[in-house]
C-alpha atoms as a PDB file:
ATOM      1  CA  UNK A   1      -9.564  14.028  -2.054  1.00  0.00           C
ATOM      2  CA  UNK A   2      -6.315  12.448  -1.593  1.00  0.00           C
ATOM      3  CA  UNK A   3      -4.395   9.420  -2.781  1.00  0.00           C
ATOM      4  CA  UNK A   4      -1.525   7.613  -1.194  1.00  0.00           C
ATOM      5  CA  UNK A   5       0.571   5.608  -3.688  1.00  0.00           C
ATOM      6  CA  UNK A   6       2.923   3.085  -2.443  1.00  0.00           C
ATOM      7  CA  UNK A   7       5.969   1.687  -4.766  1.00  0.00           C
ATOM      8  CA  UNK A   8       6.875  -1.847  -3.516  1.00  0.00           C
ATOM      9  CA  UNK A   9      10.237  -3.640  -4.993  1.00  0.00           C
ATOM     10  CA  UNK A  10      10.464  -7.093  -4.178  1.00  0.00           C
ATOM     11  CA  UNK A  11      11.854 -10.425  -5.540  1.00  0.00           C
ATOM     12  CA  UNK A  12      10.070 -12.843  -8.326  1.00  0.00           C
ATOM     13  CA  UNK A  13      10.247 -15.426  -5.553  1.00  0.00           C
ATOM     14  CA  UNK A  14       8.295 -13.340  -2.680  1.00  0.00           C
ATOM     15  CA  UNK A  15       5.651 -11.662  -5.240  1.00  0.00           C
ATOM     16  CA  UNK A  16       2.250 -14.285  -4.376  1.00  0.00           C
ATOM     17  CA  UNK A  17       3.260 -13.634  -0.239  1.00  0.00           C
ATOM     18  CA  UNK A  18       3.739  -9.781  -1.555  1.00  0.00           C
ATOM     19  CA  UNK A  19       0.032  -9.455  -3.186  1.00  0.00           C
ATOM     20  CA  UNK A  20      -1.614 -11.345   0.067  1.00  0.00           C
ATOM     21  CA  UNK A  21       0.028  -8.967   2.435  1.00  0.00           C
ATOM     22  CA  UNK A  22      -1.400  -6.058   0.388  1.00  0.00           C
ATOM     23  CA  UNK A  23      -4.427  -7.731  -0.427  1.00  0.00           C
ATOM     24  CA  UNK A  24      -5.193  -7.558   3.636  1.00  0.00           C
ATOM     25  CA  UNK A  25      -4.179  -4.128   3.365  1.00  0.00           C
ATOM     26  CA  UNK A  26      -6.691  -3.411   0.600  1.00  0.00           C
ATOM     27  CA  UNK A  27      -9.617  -5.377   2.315  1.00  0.00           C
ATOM     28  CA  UNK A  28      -8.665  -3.381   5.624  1.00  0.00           C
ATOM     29  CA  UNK A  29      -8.789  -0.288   3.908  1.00  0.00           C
ATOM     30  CA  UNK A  30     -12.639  -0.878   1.926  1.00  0.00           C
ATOM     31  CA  UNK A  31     -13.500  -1.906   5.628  1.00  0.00           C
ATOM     32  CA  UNK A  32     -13.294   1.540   6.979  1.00  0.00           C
ATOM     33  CA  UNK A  33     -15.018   2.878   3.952  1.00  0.00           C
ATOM     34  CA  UNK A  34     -11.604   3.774   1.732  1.00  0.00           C
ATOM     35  CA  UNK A  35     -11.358   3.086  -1.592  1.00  0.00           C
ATOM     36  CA  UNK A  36      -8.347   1.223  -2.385  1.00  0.00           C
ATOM     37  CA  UNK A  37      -6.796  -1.106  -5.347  1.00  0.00           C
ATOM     38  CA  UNK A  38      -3.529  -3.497  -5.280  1.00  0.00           C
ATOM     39  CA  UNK A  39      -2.291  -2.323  -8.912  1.00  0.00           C
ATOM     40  CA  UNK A  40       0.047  -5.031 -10.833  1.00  0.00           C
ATOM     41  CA  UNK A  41       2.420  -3.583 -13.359  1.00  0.00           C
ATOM     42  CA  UNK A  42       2.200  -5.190 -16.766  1.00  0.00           C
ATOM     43  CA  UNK A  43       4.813  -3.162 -18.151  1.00  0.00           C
ATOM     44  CA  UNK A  44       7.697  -1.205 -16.663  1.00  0.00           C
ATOM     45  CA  UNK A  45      10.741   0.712 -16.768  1.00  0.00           C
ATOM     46  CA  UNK A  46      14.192  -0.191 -15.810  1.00  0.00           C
ATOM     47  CA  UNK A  47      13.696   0.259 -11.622  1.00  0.00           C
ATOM     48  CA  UNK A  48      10.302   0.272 -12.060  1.00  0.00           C
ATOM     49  CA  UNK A  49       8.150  -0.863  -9.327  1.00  0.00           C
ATOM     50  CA  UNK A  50       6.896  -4.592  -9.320  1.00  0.00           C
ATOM     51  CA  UNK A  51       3.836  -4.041  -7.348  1.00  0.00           C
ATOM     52  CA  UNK A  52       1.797  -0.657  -5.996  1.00  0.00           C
ATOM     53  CA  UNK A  53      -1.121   0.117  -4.089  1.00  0.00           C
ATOM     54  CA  UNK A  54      -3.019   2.982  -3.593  1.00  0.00           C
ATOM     55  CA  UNK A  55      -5.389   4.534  -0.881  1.00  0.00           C
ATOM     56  CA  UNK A  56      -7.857   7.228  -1.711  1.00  0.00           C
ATOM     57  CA  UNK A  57      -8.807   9.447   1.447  1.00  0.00           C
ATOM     58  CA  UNK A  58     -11.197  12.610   2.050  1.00  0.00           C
ATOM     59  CA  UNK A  59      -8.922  13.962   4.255  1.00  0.00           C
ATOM     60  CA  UNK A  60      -4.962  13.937   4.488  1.00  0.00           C
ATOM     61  CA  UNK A  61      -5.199  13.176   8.212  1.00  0.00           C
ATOM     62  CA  UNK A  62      -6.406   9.281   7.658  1.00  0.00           C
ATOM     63  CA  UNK A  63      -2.925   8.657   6.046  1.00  0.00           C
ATOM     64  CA  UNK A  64      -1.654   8.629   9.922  1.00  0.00           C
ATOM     65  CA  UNK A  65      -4.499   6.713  11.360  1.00  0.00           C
ATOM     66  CA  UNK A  66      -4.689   3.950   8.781  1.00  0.00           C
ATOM     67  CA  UNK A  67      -0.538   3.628   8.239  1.00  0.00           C
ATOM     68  CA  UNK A  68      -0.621   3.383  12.103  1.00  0.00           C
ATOM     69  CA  UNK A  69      -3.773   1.456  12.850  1.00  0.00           C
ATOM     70  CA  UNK A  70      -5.285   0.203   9.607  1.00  0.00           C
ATOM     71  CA  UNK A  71      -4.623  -3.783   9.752  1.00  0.00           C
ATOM     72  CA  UNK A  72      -5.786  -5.140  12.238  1.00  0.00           C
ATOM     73  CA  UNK A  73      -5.049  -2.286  15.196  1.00  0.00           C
ATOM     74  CA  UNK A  74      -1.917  -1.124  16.148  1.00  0.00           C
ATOM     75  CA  UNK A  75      -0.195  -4.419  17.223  1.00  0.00           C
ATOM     76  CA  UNK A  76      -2.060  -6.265  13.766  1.00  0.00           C
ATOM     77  CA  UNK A  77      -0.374  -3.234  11.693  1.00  0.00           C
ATOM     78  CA  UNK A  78       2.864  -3.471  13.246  1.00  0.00           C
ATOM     79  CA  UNK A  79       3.319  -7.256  12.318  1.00  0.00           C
ATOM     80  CA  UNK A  80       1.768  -6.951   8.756  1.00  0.00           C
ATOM     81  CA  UNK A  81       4.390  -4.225   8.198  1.00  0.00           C
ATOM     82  CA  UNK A  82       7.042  -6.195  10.132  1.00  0.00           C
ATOM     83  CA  UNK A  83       6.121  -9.061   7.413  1.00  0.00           C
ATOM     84  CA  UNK A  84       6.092  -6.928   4.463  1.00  0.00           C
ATOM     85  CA  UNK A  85       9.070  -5.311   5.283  1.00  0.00           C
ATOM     86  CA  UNK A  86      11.085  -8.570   5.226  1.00  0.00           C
ATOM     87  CA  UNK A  87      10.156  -9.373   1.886  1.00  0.00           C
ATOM     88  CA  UNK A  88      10.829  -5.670   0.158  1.00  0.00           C
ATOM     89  CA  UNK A  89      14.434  -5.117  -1.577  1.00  0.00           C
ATOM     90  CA  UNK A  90      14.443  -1.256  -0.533  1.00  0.00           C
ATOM     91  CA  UNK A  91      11.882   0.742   1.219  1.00  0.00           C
ATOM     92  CA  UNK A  92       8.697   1.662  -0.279  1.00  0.00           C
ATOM     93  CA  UNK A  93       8.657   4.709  -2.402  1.00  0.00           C
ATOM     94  CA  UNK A  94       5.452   6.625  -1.126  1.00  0.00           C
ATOM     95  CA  UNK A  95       3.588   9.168  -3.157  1.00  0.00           C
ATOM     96  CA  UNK A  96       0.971  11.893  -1.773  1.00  0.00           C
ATOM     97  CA  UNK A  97      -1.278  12.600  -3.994  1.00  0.00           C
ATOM     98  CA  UNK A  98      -4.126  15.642  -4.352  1.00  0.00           C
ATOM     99  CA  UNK A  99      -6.765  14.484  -6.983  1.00  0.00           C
ATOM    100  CA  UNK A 100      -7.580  17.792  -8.823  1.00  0.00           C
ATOM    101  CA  UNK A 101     -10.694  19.772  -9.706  1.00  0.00           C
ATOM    102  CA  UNK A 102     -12.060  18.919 -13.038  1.00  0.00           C
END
């Protein structure tokens, strides 16, 4: 198992567009049978990220395919990103994750 963690900095101002755009990503996501959550930071450090989201994945190879195709098809992914992307202050930090054995 996998998990993709995405760091998004973005203004005050832009935060309730910020969680929609991820909350379609998130409903996209449990759609194809993903587990994913929109995770709001309470607290945080100087730089710190003001909103993540993760995607948990069986295999490393969905990253691609849903980053690519996930919302919507290519052309609905493309614009969601194209939206998001406006309303980010830098580019998203993006984590890949391995969930170890217990």
């Amino acid at each position: 198992m996998y998990v993709a963690r995405f760091s998004y900095a973005i203004k005050p101002i832009d935060r309730d567009r910020a969680l929609d755009l991820l909350g379609q990503e998130v409903a996209a996501a449990r759609e194809q049978g993903m587990e994913a959550r929109l995770l709001v930071p309470l607290t945080r450090a100087a730089g710190g990220a003001s909103l993540q989201y993760e995607l948990v994945m069986e295999r490393l190879d969905a990253f691609d395919t849903f980053r690519e195709q996930g919302v919507g098809g290519e052309a609905g992914t493309r614009s969601w990103m194209r939206e998001l992307s406006a309303l980010l202050l830098e580019p998203p930090a993006v984590e890949l994750l391995r969930i170890g054995a217990s």
